[in-house]
N, C-alpha and C. Protein backbone atom coordinates (compact mmCIF):
# COMPACT_ATOMS: atom_id res chain seq x y z
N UNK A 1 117.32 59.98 108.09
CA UNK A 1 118.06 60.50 109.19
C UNK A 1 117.69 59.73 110.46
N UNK A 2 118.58 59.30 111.32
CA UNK A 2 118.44 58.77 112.63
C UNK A 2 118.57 59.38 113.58
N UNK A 3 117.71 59.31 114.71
CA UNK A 3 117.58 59.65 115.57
C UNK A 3 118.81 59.35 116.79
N UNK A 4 119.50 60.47 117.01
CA UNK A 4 120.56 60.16 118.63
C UNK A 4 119.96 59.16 119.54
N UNK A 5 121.14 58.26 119.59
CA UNK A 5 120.42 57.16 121.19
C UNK A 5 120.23 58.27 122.19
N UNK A 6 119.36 57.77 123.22
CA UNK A 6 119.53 58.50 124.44
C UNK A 6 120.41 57.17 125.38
N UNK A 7 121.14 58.09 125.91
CA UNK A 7 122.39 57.52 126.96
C UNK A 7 121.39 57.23 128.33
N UNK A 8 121.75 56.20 128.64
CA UNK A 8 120.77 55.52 129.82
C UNK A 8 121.93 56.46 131.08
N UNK A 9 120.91 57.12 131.81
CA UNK A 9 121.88 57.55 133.18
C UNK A 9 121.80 56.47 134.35
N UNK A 10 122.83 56.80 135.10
CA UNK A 10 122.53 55.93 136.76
C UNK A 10 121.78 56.84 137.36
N UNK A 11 121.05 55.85 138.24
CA UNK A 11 119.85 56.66 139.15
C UNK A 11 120.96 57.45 140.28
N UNK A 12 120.44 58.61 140.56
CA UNK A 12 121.16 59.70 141.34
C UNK A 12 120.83 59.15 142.59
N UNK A 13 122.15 58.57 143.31
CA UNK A 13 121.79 58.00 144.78
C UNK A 13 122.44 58.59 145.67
N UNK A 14 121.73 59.39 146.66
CA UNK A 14 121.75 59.94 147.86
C UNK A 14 123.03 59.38 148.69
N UNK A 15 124.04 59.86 148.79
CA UNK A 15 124.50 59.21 150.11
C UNK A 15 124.43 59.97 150.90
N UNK A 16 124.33 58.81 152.17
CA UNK A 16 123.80 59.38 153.60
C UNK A 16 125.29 59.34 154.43
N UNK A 17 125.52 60.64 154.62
CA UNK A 17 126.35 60.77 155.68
C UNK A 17 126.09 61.70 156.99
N UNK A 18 126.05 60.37 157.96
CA UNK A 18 125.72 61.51 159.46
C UNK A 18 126.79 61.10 160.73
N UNK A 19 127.22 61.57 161.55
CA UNK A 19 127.92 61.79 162.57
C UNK A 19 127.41 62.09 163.89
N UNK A 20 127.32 61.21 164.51
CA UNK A 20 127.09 61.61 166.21
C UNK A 20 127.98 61.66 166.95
N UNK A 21 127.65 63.00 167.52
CA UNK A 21 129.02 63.63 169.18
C UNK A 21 128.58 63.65 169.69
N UNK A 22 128.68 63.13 171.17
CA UNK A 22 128.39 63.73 172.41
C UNK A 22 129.14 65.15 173.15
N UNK A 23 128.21 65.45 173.95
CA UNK A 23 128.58 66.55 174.76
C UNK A 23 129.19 66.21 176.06
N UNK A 24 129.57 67.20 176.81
CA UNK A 24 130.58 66.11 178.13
C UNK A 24 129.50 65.76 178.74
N UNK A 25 128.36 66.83 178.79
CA UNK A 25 127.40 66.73 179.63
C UNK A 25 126.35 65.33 179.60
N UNK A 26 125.90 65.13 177.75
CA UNK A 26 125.58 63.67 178.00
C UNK A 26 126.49 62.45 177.81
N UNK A 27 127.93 62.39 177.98
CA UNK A 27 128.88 61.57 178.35
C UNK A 27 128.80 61.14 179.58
N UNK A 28 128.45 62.25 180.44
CA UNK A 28 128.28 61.74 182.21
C UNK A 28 126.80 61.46 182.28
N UNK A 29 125.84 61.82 181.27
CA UNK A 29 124.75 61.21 181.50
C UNK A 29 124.67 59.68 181.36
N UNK A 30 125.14 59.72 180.23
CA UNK A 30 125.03 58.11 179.42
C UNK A 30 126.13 57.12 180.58
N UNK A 31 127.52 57.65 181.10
CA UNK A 31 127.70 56.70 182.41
C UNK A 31 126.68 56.28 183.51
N UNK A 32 125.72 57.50 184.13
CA UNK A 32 124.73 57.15 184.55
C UNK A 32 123.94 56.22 184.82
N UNK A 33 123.52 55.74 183.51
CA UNK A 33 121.97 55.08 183.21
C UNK A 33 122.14 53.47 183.03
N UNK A 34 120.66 52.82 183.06
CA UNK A 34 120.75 51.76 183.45
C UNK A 34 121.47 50.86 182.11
N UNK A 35 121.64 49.90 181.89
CA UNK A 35 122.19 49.20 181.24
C UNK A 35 121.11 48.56 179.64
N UNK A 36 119.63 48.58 179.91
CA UNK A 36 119.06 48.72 178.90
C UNK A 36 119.08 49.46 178.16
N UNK A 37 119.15 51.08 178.61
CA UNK A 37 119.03 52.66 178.42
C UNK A 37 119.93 52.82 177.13
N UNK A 38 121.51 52.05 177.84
CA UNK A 38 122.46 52.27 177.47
C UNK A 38 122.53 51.84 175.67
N UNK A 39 121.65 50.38 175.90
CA UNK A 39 121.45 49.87 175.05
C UNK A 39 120.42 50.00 173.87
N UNK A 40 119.72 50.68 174.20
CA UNK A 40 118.66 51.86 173.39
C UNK A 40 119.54 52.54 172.87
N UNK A 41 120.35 53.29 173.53
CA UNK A 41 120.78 54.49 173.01
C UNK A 41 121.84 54.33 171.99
N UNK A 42 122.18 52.97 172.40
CA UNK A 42 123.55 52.98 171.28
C UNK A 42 122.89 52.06 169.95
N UNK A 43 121.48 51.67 169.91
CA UNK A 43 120.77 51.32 169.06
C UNK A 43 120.36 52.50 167.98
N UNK A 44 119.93 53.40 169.21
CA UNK A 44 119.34 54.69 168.32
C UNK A 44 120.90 55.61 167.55
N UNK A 45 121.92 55.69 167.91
CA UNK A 45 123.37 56.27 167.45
C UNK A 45 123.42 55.26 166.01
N UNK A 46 123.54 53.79 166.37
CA UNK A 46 123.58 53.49 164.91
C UNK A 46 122.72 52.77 164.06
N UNK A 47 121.28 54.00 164.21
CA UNK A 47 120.37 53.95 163.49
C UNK A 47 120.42 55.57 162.13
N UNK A 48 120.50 56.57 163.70
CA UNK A 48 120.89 57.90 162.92
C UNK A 48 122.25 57.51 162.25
N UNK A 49 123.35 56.95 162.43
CA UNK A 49 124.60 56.93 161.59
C UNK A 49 124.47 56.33 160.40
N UNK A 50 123.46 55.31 160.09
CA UNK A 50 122.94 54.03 159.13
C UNK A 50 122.11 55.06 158.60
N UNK A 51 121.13 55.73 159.17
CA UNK A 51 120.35 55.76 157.97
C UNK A 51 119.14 57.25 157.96
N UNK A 52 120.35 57.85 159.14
CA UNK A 52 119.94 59.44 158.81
C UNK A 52 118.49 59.71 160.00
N UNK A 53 118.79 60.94 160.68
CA UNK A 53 117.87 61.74 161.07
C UNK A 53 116.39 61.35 160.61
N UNK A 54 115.99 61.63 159.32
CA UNK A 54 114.36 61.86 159.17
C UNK A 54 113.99 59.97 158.91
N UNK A 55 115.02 59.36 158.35
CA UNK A 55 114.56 57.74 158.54
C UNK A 55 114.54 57.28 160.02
N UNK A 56 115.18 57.75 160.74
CA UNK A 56 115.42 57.02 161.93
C UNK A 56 113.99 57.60 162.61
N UNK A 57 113.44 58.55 162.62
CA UNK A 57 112.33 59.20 163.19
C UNK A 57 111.53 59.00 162.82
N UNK A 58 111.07 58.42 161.76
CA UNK A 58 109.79 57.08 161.13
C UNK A 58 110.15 55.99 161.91
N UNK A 59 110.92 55.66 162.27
CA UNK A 59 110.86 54.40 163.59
C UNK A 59 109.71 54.49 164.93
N UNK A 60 108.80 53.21 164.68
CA UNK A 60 107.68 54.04 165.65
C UNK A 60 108.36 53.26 166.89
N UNK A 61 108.07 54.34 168.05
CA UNK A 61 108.46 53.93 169.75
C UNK A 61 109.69 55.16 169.35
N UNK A 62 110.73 55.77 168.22
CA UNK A 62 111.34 57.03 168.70
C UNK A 62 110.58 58.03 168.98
N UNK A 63 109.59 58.52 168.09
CA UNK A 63 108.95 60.08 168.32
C UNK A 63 109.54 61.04 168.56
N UNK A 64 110.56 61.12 167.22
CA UNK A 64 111.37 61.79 167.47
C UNK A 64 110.16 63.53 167.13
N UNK A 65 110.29 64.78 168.06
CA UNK A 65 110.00 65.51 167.55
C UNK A 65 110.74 67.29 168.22
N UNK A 66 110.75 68.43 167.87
CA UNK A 66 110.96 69.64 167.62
C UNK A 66 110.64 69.94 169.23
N UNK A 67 111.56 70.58 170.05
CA UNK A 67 110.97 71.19 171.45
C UNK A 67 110.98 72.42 171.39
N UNK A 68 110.32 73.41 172.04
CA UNK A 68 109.88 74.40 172.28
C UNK A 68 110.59 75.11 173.43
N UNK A 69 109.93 75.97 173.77
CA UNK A 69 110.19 77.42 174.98
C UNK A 69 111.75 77.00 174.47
N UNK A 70 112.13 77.07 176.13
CA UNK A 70 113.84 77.30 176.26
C UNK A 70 114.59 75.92 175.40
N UNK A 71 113.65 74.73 175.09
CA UNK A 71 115.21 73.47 174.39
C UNK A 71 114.55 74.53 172.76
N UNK A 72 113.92 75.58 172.21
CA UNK A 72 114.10 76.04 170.86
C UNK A 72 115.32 75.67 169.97
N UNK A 73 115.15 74.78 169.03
CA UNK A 73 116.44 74.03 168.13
C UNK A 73 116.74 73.08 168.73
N UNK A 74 116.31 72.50 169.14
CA UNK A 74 116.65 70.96 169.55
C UNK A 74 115.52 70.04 169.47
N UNK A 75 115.84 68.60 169.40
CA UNK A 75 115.17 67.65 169.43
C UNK A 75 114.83 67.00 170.44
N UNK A 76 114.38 65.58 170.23
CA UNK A 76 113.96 64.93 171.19
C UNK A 76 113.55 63.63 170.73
N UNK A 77 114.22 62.03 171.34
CA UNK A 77 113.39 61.22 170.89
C UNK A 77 113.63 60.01 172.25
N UNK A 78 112.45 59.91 171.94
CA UNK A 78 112.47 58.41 172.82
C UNK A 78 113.80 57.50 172.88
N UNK A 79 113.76 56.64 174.23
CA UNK A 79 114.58 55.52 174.33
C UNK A 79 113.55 54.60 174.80
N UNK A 80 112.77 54.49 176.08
CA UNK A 80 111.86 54.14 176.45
C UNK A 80 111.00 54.92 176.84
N UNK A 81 109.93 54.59 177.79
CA UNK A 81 108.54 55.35 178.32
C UNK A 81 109.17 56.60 178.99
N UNK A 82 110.39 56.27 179.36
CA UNK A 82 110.50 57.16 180.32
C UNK A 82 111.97 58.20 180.29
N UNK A 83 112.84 57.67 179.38
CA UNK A 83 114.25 58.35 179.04
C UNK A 83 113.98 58.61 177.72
N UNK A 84 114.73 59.80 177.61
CA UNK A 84 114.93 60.43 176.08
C UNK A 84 116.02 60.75 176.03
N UNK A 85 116.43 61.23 174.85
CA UNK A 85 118.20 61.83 174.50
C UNK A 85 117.60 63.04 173.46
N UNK A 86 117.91 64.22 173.87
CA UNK A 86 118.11 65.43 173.51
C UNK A 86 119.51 65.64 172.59
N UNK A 87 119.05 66.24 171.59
CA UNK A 87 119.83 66.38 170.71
C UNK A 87 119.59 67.68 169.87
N UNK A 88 120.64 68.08 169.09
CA UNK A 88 120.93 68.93 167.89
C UNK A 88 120.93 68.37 166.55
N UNK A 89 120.52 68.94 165.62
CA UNK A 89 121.02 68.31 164.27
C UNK A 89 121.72 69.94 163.10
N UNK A 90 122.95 69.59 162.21
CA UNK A 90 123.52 70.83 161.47
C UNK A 90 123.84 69.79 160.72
N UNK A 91 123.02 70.44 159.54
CA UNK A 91 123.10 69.95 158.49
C UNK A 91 124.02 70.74 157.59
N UNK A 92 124.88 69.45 156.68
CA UNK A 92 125.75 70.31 155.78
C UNK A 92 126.28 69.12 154.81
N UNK A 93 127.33 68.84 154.27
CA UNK A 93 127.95 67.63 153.45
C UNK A 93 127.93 66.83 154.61
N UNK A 94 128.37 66.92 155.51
CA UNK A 94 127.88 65.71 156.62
C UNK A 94 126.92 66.66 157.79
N UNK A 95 125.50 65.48 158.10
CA UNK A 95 125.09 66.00 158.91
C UNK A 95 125.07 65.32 160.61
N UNK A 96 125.55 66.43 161.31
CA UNK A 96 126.23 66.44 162.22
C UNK A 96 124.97 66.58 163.59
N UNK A 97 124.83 65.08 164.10
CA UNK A 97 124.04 65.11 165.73
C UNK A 97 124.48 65.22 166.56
N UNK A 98 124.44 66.13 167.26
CA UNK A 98 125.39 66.15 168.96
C UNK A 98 124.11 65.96 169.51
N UNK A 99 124.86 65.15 170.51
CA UNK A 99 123.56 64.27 171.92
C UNK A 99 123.72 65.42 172.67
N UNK A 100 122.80 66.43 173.38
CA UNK A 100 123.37 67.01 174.06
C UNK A 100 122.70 66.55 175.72
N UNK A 101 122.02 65.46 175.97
CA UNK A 101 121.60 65.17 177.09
C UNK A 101 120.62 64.33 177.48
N UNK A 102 120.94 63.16 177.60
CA UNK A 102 120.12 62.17 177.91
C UNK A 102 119.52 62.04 179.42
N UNK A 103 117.97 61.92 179.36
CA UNK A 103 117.50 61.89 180.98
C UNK A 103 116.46 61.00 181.18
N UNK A 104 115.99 60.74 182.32
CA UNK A 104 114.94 60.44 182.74
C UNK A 104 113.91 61.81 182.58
N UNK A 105 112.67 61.66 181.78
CA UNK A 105 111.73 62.66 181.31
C UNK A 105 110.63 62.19 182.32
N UNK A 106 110.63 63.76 182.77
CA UNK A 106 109.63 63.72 183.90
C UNK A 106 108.54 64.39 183.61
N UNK A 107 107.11 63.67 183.75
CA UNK A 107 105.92 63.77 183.58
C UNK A 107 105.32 64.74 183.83
């Protein structure tokens, strides 16, 4: 008696789907800011769109991390020393970042 082949499977691959919105509020931020800033930020948009929330936050210089008191549910990650972009994340079949406010972070 012989033994059934076993059927070789494909490796189960993750796709990454994420989406960034802005809010009006950091729409008039992001007109604002200086022209490097700008350029951070639209580095960091298609980093989270490429390759997701928790990869993009192993990027060292984001730090991306969890805020407290009143931003409770929101994020936070670097652009430089001194600007950050505040954000949301809702996760679902696509997970969905709204920027909700990019600033100069004061010390």
């Amino acid at each position: 008696m012989t033994k059934p082949k076993k059927e070789k499977m494909a490796p189960i691959i993750k796709l990454h789907k994420t989406e960034v919105k802005m809010t009006k509020g950091s729409e008039k931020d992001f007109k604002g800011l200086p022209k490097e800033i700008k350029d951070s930020f639209q580095v960091w948009v298609k980093n989270i769109s490429e390759i997701g929330v928790a990869e993009t936050g192993k990027i060292k210089g984001y730090n991306h991390e969890h805020l407290k008191g009143k931003r409770k549910g929101q994020r936070s990650a670097r652009l430089n020393k001194s600007y950050r972009v505040i954000f949301t994340v809702k996760n679902g079949e696509v997970q969905i970042v709204t920027v909700e406010e990019i600033n100069n972070h004061k010390y």
